[in-house]
C-alpha atoms as a PDB file:
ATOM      1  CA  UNK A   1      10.216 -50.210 -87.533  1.00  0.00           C
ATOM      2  CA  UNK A   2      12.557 -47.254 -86.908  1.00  0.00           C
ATOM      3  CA  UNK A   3      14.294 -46.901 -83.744  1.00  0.00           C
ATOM      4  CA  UNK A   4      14.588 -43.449 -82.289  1.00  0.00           C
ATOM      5  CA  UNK A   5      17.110 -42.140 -79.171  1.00  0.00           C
ATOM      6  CA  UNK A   6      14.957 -39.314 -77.215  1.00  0.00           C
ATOM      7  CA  UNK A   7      17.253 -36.417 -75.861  1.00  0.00           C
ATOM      8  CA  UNK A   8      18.068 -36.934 -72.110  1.00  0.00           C
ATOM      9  CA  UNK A   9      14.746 -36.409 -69.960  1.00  0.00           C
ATOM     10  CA  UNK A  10      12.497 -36.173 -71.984  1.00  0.00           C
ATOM     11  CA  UNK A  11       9.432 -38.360 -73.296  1.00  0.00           C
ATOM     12  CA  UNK A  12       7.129 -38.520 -76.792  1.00  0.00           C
ATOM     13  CA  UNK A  13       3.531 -38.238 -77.000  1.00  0.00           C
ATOM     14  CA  UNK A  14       1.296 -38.294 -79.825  1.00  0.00           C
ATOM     15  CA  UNK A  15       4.492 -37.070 -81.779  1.00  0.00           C
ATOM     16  CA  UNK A  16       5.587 -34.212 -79.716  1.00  0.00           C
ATOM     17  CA  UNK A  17       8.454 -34.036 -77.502  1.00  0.00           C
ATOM     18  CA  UNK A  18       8.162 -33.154 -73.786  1.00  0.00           C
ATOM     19  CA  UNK A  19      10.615 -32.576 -71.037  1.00  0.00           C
ATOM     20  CA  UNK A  20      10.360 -34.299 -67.827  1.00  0.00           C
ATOM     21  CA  UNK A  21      12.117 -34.383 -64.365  1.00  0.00           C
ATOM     22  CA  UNK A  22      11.147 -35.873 -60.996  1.00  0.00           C
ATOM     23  CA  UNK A  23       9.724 -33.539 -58.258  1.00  0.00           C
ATOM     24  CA  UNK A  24      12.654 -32.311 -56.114  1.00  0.00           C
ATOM     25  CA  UNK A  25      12.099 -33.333 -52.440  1.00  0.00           C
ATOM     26  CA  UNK A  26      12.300 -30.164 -50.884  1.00  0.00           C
ATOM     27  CA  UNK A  27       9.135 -29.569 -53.243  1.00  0.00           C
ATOM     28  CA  UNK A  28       7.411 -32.985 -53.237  1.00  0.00           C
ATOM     29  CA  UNK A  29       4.959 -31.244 -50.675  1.00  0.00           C
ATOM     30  CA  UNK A  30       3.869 -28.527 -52.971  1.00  0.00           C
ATOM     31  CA  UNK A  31       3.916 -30.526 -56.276  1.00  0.00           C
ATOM     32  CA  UNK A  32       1.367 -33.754 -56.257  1.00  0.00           C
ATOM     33  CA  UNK A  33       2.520 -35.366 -58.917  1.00  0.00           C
ATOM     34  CA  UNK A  34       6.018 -37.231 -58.518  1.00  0.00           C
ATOM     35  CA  UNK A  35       7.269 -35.783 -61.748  1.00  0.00           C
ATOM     36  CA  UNK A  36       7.127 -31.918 -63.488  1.00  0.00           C
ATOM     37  CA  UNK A  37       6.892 -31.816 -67.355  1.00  0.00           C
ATOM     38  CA  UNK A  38       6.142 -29.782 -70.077  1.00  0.00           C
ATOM     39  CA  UNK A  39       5.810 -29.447 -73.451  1.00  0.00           C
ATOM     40  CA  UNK A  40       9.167 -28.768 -76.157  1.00  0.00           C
ATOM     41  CA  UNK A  41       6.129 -28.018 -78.962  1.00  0.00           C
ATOM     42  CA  UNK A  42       8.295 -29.911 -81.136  1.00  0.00           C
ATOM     43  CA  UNK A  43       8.141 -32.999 -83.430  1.00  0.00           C
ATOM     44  CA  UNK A  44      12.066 -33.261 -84.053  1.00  0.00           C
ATOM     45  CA  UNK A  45      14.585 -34.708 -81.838  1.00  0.00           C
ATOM     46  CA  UNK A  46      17.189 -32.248 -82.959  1.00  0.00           C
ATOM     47  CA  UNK A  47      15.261 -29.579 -82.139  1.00  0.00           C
ATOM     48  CA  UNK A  48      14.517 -30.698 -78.708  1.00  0.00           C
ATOM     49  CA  UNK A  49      17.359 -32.071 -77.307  1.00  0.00           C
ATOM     50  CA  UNK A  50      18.790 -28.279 -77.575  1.00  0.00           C
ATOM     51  CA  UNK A  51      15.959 -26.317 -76.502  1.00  0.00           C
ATOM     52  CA  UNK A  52      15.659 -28.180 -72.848  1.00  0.00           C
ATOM     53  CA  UNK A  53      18.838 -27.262 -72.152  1.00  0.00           C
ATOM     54  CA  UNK A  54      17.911 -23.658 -71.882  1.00  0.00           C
ATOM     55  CA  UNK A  55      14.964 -24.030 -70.099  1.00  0.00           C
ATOM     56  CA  UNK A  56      16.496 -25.573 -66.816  1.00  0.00           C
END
């Protein structure tokens, strides 16, 4: 069994990478859910930890 490190806030499922942050509080009231993610449409780790940078 091979052990992999995600990039920093983010999460797999079913293979793909996806970026995730908690709701900020000033939001919270606008937002349901507690957290906000989305998709990295990516399967590789080095591929994602560099493309969520740019996105927040």
């Amino acid at each position: 069994m091979s052990e992999t490190i995600s990039p920093t806030f983010t999460f797999i499922k079913d293979g793909v990478f996806y970026f995730s942050r908690r709701t900020p509080k000033e939001l919270v009231r606008h937002y349901l859910p507690p957290r906000i993610a989305y998709s990295l449409r990516t399967r590789s780790a080095k591929v994602a930890d560099p493309q969520h940078q740019t996105r927040h």
